[in-house]
Protein backbone atom coordinates (compact mmCIF):
# COMPACT_ATOMS: atom_id res chain seq x y z
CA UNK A 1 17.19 2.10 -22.13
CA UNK A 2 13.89 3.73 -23.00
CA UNK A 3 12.76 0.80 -25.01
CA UNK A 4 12.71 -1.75 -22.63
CA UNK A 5 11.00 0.62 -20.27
CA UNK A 6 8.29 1.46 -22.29
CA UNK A 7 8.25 -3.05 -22.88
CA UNK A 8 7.93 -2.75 -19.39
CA UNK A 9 5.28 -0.54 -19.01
CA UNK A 10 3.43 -2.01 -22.07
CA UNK A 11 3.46 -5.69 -20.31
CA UNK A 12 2.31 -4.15 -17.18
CA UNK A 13 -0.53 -2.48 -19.20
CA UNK A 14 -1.72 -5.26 -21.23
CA UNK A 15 -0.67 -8.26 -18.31
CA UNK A 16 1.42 -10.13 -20.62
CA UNK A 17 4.86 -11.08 -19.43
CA UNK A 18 7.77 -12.54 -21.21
CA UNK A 19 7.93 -16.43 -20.73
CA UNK A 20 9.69 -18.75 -22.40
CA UNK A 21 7.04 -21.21 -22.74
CA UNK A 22 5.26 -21.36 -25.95
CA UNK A 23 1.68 -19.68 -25.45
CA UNK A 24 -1.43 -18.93 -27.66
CA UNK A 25 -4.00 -16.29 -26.65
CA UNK A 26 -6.88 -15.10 -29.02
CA UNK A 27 -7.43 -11.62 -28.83
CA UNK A 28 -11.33 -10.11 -28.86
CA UNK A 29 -10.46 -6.43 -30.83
CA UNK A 30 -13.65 -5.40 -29.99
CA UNK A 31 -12.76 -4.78 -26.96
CA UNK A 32 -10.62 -1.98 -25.12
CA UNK A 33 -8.28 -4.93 -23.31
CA UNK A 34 -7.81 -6.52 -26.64
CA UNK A 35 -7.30 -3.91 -29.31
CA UNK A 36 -4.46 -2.67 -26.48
CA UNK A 37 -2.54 -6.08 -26.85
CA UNK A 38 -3.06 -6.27 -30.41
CA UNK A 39 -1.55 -3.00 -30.64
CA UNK A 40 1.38 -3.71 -28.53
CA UNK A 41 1.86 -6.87 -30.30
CA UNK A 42 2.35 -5.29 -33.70
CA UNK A 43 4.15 -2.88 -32.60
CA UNK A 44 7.19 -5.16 -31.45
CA UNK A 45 6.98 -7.10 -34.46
CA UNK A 46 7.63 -3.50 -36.45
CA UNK A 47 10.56 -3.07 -34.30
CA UNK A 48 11.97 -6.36 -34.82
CA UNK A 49 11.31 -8.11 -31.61
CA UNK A 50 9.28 -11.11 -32.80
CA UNK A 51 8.08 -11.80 -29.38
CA UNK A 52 4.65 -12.34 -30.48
CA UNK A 53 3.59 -13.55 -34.48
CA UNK A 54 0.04 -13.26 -35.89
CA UNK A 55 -1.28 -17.09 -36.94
CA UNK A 56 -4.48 -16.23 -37.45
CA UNK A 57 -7.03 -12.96 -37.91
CA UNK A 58 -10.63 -13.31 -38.93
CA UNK A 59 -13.39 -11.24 -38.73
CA UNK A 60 -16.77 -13.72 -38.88
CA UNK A 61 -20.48 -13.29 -37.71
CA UNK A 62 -20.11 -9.73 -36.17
CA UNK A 63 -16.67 -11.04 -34.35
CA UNK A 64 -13.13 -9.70 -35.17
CA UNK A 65 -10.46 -11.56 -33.26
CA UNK A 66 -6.77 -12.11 -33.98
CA UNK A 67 -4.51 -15.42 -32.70
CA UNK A 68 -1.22 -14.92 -31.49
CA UNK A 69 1.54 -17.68 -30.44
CA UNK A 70 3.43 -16.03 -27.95
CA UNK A 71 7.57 -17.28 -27.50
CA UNK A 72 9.75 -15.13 -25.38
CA UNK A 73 13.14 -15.60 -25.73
CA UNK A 74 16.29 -13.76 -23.90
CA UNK A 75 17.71 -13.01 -27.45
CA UNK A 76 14.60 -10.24 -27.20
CA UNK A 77 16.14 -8.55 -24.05
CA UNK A 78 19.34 -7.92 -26.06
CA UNK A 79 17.49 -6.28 -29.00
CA UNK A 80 15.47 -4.36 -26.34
CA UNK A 81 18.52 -2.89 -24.73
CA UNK A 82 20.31 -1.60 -28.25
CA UNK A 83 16.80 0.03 -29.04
């Protein structure tokens, strides 16, 4: 199942981990630790694990930063496992 290894090994690299509970975190692109969960983020979303969905992404006074609601479900290990 090399997709939900490389999950895996994405959530390990960014420190994000599936939970159940809704969660928001805002997302600094500027820098490295950001722009590396932004990335990941989208990327699931292109594969069709909604895990994570964009509310908001401005850029403002110098600052680029994106909002993401974060709702893990275990419907999203099942798509990870026929990837």
């Amino acid at each position: 199942m090399p997709a939900a290894k490389d999950f895996e090994a994405w959530c390990k690299k960014t420190r994000l981990k599936p939970d159940e509970d809704i969660s928001e975190i805002k997302l600094d692109l500027r820098s490295e630790a950001g722009l590396l969960k932004s990335t990941f983020l989208h990327r699931r979303t292109l594969i069709g694990i909604h895990w994570g969905r964009l509310i908001d992404a401005e850029a403002g006074r110098g600052t680029y930063r994106e909002i993401w609601r974060l709702i893990w479900s275990p419907d999203m290990s099942v798509g990870l496992a026929r990837r």
